[in-house]
Protein backbone atom coordinates (compact mmCIF):
# COMPACT_ATOMS: atom_id res chain seq x y z
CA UNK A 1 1.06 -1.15 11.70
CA UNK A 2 0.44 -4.29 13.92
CA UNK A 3 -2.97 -6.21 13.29
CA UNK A 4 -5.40 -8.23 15.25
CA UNK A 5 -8.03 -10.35 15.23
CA UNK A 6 -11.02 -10.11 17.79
CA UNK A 7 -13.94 -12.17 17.58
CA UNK A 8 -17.79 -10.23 17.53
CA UNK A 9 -20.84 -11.59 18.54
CA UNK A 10 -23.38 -10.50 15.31
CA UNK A 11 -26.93 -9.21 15.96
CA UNK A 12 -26.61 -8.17 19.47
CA UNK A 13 -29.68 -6.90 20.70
CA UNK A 14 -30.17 -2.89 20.98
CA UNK A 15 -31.63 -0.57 23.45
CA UNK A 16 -30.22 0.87 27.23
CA UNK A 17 -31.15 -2.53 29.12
CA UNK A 18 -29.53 -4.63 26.37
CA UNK A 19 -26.33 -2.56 26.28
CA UNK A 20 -26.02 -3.28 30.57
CA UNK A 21 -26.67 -6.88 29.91
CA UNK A 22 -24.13 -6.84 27.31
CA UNK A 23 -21.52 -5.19 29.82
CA UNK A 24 -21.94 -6.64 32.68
CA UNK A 25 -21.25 -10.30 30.56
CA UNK A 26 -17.98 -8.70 29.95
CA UNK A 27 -18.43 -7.50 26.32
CA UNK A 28 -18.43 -3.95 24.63
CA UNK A 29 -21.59 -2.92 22.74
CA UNK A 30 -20.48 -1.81 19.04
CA UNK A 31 -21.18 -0.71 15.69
CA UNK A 32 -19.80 -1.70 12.30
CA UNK A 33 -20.23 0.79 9.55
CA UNK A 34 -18.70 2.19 5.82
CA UNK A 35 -17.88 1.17 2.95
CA UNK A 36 -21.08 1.72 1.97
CA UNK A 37 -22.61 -1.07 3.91
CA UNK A 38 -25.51 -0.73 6.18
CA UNK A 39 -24.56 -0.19 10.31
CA UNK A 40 -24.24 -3.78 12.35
CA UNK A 41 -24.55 -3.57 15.72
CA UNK A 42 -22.18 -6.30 17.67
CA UNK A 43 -20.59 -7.04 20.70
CA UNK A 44 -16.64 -7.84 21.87
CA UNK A 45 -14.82 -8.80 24.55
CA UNK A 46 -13.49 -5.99 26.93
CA UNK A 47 -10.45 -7.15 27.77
CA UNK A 48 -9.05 -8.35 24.39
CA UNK A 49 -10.46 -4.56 23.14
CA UNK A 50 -8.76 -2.63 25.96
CA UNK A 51 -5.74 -5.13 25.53
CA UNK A 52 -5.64 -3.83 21.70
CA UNK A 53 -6.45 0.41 22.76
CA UNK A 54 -3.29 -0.08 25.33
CA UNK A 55 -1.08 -1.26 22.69
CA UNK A 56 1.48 0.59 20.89
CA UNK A 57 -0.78 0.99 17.92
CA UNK A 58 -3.88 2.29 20.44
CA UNK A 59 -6.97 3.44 18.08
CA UNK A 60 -5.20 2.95 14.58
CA UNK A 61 -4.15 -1.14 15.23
CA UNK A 62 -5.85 -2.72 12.38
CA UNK A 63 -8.64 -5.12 13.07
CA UNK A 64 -9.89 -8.45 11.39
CA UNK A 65 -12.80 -8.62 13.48
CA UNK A 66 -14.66 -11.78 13.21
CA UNK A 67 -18.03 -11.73 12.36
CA UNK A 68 -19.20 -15.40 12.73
CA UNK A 69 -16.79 -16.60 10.03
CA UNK A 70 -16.86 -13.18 8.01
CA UNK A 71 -13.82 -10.90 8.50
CA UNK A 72 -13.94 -7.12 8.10
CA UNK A 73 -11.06 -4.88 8.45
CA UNK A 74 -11.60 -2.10 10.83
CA UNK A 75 -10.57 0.69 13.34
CA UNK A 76 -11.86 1.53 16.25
CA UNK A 77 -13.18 4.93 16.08
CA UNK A 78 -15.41 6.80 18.94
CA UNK A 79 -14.36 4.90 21.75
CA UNK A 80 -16.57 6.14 24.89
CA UNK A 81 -15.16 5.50 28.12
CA UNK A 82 -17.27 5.55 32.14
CA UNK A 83 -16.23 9.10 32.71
CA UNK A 84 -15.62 7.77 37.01
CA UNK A 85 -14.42 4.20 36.05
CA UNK A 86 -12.78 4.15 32.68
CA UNK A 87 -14.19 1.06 31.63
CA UNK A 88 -15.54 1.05 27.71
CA UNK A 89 -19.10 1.88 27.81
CA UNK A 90 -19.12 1.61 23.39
CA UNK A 91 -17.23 1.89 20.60
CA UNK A 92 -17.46 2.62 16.86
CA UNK A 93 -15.56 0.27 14.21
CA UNK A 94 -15.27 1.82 10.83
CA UNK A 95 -14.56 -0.33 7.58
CA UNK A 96 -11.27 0.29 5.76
CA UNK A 97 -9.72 -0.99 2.07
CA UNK A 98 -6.03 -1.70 2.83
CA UNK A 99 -5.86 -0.17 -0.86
CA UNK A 100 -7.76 3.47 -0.03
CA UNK A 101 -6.25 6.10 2.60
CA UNK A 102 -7.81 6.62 5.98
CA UNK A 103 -7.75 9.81 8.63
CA UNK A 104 -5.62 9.06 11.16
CA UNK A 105 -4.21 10.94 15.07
CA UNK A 106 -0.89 9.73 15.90
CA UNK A 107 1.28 10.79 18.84
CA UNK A 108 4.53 12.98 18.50
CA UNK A 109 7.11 11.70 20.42
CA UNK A 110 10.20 14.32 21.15
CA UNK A 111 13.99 13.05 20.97
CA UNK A 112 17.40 14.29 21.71
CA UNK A 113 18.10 16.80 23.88
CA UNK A 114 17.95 20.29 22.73
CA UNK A 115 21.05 22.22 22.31
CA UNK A 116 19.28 25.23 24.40
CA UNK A 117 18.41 23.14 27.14
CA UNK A 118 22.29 22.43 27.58
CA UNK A 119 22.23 26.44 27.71
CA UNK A 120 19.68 26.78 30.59
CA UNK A 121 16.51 27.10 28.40
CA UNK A 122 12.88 25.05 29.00
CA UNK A 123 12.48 22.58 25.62
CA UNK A 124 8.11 23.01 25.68
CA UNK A 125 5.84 20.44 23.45
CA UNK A 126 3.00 22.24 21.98
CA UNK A 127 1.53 20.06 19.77
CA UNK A 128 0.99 16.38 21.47
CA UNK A 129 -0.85 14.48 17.73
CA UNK A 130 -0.43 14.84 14.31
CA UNK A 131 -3.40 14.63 11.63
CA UNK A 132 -2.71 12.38 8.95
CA UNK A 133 -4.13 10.21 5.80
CA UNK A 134 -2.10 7.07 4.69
CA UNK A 135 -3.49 3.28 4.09
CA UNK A 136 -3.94 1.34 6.76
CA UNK A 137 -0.60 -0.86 7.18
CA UNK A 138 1.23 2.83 6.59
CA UNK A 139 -0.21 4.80 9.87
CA UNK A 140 2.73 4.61 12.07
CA UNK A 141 2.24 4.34 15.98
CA UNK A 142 3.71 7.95 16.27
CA UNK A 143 6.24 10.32 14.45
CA UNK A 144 9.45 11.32 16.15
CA UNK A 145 11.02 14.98 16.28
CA UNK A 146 14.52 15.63 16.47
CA UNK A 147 14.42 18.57 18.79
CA UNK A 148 18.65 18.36 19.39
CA UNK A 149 19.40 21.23 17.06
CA UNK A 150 17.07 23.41 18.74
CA UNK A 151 18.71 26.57 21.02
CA UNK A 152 16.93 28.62 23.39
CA UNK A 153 14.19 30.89 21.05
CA UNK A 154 14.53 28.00 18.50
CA UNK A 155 11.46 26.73 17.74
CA UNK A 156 10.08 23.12 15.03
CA UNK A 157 7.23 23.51 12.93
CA UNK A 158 5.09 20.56 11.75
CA UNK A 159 6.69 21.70 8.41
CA UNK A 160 10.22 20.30 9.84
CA UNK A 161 9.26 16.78 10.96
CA UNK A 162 10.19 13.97 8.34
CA UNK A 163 6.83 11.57 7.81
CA UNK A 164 7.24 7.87 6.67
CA UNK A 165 6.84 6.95 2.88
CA UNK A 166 2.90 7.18 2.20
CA UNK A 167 2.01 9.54 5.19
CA UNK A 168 1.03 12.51 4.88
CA UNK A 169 -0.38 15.21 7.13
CA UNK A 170 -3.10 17.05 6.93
CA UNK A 171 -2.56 19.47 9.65
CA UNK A 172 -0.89 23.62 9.38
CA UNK A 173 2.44 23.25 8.17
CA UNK A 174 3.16 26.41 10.50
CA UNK A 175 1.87 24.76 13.76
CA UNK A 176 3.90 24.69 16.57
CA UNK A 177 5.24 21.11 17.55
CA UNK A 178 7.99 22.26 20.29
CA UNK A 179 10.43 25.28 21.24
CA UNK A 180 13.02 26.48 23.67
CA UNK A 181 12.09 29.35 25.90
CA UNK A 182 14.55 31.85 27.83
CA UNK A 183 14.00 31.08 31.70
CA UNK A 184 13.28 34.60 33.23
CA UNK A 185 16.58 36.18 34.71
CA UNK A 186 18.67 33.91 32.14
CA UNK A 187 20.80 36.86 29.93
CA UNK A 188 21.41 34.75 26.74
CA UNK A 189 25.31 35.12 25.42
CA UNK A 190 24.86 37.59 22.66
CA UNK A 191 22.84 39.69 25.63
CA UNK A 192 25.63 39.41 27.67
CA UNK A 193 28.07 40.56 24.87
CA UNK A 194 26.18 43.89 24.30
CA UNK A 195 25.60 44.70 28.02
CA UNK A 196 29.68 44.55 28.19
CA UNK A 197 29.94 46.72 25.13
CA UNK A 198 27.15 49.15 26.90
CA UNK A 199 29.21 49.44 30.01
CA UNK A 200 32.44 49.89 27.56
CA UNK A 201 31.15 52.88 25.68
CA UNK A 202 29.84 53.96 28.98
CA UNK A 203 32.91 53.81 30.37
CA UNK A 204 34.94 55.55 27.50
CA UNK A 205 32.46 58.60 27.68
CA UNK A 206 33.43 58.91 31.38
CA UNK A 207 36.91 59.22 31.12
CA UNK A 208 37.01 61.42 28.16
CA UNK A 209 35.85 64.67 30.28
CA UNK A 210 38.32 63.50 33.12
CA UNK A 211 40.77 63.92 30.45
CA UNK A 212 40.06 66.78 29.22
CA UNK A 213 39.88 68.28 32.34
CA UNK A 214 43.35 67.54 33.43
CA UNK A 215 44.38 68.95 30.15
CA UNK A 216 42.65 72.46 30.59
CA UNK A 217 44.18 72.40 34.43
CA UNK A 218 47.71 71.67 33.12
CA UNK A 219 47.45 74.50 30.73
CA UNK A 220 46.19 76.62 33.58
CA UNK A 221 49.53 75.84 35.57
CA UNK A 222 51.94 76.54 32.31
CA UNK A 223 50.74 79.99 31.93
């Protein structure tokens, strides 16, 4: 996991009119908490914070923030956004050990094509993050899913994606992560197969009386 250092200003001041001041001089109110330590509230710079949030590592980059001279490693947790603008209205940094586990969201990221798609089927996603625990340098930026052996009605499980050494997840092995579905109107082959044998047997059974009726009308004539 890629790390980064970002400097805080310490003992910002709290309250509503404080936290404008604070944003409008181009910093982030914040909060430092865990590990057992008492909550500090601070202050960082906007850009360098929504520089490290766009990054490939997003919410789960490790932090040495900088607390005049002191260094904590964090993650940024509870990030509230301007619902209009976007901008970061506050964030939450928790503590971490690089020794002890932490709760992590990373993205799941499909590749390969699936073999049903080749077919005519629609590959769907249906589960976008995956829950995890593993120490902080472990969290990966996202887990891949090989979704090429997949044919149309074929379906992957969060029980059939492969984690990195010292991830786990702590989400329903029998969740959904992606499947194939049959378009509407699409006759799959093995349909197609038993409408021909349908329209074979139905076939047979129609000649059969023919038969026999030529038979009974030829017997007619001999006698």
């Amino acid at each position: 996991m890629e790390e980064v250092t970002l400097v805080a200003d310490v003992s910002r001041p709290v309250g509503k009119s404080a936290a404008r001041k604070i944003r409008r001089d181009g910093k982030v109110p914040a909060i430092v908490y865990g590990l057992g330590t008492d909550p500090e509230p601070v202050a960082v710079p906007s850009r360098e914070l929504q520089h490290i949030l766009a990054g490939a590592g997003g919410a789960n980059t490790l932090i040495n923030l900088d607390l005049s001279g002191r260094k904590d490693l964090v993650l940024a947790r509870q990030v509230v956004r301007h619902p209009v603008r976007h901008t970061l209205v506050h964030v939450d940094f928790i503590r971490v050990r690089r020794d002890q586990a932490v709760s992590a969201e990373v993205p799941i990221h499909l590749v390969g094509e699936a073999a049903g798609v080749r077919d005519g089927g629609l590959l769907e996603q249906d589960t976008f993050t995956l829950s995890i625990e593993a120490k902080p340098a472990d969290v990966p930026t996202g887990i891949q899913a090989d979704v090429s052996a997949l044919g149309i009605g074929d379906h992957l499980t969060v029980a059939d994606l492969t984690l990195p050494p010292g991830v786990v997840t702590t989400q329903d092995p029998g969740d959904l992560v992606a499947h194939v579905m049959q378009p509407r109107g699409l006759e799959l082959p093995e349909e197609i197969e038993a409408a021909e044998a349908e329209e074979a047997e139905a076939a047979e059974g129609g000649e059969a009386p023919a038969e026999g009726g030529e038979s009974a009308a030829a017997s007619a004539e001999e006698e």
